[in-house]
C-alpha atoms as a PDB file:
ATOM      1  CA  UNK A   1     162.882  41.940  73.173  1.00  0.00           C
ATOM      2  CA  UNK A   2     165.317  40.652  70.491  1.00  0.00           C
ATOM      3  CA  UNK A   3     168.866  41.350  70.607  1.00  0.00           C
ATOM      4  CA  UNK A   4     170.195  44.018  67.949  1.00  0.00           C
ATOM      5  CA  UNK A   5     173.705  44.022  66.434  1.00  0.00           C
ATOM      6  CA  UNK A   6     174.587  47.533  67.748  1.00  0.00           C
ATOM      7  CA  UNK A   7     178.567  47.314  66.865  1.00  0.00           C
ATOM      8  CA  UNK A   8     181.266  45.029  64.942  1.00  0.00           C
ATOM      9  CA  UNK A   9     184.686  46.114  66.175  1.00  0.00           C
ATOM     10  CA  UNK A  10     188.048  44.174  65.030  1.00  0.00           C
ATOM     11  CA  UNK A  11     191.262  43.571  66.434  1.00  0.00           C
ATOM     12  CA  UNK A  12     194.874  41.972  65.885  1.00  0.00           C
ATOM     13  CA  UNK A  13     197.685  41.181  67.992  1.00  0.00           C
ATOM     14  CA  UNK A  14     200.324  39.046  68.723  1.00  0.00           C
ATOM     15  CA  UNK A  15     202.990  36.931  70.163  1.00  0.00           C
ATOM     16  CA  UNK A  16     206.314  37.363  68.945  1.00  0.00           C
ATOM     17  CA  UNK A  17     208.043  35.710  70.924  1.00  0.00           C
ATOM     18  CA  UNK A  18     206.907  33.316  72.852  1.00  0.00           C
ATOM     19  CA  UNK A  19     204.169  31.540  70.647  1.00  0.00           C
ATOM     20  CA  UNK A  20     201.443  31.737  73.116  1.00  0.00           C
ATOM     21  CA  UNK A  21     197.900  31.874  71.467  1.00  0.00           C
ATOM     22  CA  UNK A  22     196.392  33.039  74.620  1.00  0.00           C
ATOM     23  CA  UNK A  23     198.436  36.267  75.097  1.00  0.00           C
ATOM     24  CA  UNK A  24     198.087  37.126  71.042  1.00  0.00           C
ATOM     25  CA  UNK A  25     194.071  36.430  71.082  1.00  0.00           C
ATOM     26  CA  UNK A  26     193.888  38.644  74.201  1.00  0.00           C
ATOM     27  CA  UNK A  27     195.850  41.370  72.326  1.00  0.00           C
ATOM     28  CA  UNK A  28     194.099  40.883  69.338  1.00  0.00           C
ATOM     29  CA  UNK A  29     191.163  41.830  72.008  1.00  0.00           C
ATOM     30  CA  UNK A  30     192.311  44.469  73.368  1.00  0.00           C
ATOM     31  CA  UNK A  31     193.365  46.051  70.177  1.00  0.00           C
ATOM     32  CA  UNK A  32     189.327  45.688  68.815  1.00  0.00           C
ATOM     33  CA  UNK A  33     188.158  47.282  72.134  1.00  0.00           C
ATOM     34  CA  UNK A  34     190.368  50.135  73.279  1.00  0.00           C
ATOM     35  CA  UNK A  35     190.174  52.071  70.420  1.00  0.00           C
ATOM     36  CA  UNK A  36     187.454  53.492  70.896  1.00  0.00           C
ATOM     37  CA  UNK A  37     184.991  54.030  73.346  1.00  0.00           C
ATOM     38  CA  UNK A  38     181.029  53.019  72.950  1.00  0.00           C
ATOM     39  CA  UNK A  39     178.147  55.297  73.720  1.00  0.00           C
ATOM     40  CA  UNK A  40     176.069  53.799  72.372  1.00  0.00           C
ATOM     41  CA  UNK A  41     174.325  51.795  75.595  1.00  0.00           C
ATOM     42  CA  UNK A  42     174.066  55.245  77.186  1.00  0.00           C
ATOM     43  CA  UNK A  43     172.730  56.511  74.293  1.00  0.00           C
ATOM     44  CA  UNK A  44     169.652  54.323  74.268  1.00  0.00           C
ATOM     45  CA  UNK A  45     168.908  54.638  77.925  1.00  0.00           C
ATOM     46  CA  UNK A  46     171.048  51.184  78.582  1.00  0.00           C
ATOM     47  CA  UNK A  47     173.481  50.635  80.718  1.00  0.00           C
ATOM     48  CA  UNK A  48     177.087  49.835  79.687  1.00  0.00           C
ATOM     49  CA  UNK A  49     176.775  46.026  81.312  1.00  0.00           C
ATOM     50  CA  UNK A  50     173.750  45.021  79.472  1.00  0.00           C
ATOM     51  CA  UNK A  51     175.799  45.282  76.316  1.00  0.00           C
ATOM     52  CA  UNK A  52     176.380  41.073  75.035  1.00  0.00           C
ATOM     53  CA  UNK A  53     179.535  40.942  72.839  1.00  0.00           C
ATOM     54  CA  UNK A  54     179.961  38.140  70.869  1.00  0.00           C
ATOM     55  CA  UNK A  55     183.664  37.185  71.008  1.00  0.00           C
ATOM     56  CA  UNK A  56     185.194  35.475  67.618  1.00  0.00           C
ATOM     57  CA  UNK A  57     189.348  34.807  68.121  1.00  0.00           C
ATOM     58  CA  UNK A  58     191.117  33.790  64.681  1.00  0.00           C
ATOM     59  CA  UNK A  59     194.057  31.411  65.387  1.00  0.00           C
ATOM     60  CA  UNK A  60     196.365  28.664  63.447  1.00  0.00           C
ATOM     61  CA  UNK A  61     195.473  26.690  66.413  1.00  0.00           C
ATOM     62  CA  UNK A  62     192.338  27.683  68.180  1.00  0.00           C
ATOM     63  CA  UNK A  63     192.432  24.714  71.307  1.00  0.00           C
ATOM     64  CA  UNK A  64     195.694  26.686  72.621  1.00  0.00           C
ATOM     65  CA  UNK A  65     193.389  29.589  73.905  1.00  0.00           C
ATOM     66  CA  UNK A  66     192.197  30.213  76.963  1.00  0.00           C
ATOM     67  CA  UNK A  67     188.846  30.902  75.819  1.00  0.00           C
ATOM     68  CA  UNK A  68     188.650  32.404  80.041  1.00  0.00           C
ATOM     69  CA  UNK A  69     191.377  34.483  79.886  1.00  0.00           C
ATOM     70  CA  UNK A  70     190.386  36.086  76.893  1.00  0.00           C
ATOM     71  CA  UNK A  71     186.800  36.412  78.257  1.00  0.00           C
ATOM     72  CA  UNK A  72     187.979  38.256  81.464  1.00  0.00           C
ATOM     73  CA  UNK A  73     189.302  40.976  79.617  1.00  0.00           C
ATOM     74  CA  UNK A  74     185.782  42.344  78.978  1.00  0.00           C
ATOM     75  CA  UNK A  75     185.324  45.957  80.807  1.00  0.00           C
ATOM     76  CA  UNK A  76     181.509  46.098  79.841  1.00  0.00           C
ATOM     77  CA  UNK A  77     178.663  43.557  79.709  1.00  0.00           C
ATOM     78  CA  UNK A  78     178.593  39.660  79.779  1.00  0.00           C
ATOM     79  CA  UNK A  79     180.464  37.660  76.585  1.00  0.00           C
ATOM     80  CA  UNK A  80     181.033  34.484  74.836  1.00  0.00           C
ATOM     81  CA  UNK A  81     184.098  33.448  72.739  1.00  0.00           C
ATOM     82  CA  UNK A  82     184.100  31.474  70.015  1.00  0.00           C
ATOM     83  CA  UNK A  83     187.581  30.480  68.750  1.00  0.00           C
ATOM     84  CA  UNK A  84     187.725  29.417  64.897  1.00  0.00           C
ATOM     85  CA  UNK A  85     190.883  28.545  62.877  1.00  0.00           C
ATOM     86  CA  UNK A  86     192.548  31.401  61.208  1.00  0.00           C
ATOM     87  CA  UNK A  87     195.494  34.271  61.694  1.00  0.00           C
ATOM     88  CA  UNK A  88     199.018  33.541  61.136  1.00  0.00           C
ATOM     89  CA  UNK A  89     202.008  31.097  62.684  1.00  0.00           C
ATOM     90  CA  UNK A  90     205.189  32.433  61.190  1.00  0.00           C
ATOM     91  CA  UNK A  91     208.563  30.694  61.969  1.00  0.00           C
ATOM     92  CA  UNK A  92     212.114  32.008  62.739  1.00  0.00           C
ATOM     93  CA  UNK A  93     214.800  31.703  60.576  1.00  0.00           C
ATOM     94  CA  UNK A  94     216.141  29.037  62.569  1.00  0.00           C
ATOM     95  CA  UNK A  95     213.150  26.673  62.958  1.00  0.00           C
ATOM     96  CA  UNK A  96     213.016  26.944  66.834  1.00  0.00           C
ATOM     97  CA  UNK A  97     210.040  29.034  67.284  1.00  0.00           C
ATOM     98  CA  UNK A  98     207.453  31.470  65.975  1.00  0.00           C
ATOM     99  CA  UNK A  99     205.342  34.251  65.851  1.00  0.00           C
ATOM    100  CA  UNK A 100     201.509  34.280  66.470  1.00  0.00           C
ATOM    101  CA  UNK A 101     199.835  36.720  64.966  1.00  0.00           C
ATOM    102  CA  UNK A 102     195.852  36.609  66.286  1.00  0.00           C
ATOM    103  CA  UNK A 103     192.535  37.927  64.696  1.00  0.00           C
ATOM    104  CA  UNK A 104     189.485  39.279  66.913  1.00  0.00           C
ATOM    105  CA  UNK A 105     185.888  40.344  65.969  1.00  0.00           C
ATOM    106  CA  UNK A 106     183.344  41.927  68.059  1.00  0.00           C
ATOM    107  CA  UNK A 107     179.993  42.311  67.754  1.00  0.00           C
ATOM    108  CA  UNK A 108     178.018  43.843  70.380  1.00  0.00           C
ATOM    109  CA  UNK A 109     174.305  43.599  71.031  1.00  0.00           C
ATOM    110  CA  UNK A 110     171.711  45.332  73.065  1.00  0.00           C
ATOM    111  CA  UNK A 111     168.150  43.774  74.056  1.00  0.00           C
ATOM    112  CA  UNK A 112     165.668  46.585  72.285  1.00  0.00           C
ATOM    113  CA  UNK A 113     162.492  46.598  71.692  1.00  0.00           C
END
C-alpha cells in the first residue's frame, strides 16, 4: 500500500540563551506536535505507531543538531529528520552570544490502501 500524507503540522522554538541548535530544533518540535492531538490513525482503523512522520528542522547551522535527540522526542510512530539550512541566529548587543530561533515541519503518513 502507498504511504498517504495524512497531516503537515509546524513548529518554532528556541534557544535564547545558550545557542544550542539541538535544544531550539527539539522545541521547535515540540511546539508542531503538542498542540494538538491526532485522531486520525484511530480514525482509519490504524494504530497510533504506524503513523511515519517525516521530520524537517530549519536551522542557520543544521550540522549542530542532534538529528537523535530530536528524533527521540517522537510519542507516536517511527521518524526520520532531515535538517536543512534556515531559521534565525540573532546576536546580543554585545557580540558574545546569540539567540537560535528553530523551524520544524511535520508531515505524517499512514500506509492505506
Amino acid at each position: 500500500m502507498p504511504l498517504k500524507r495524512m497531516v503537515l503540522q509546524i513548529g518554532m522554538g528556541t534557544d535564547i540563551r545558550g545557542a544550542d541548535y539541538t535544544k531550539a530544533a527539539v522545541r521547535a518540535l515540540r511546539d508542531a506536535l503538542w498542540h494538538n492531538s491526532l485522531s486520525v490513525a484511530d480514525a482509519l482503523g490504524q494504530h497510533v505507531d504506524s503513523m511515519q512522520v517525516e521530520i524537517t528542522i530549519g536551522v542557520p547551522h543544521p550540522e549542530r543538531v542532534d538529528k537523535a535527540a530530536v528524533l527521540a522526542i517522537l510519542p507516536h510512530g517511527t521518524g526520520t529528520v532531515t535538517v536543512v539550512e534556515g531559521g534565525l541566529e540573532i546576536p546580543n548587543d554585545a557580540g558574545t552570544n546569540y539567540t537560535v530561533i528553530a523551524h520544524a515541519a511535520a508531515v505524517v503518513r499512514l500506509d492505506l490502501p
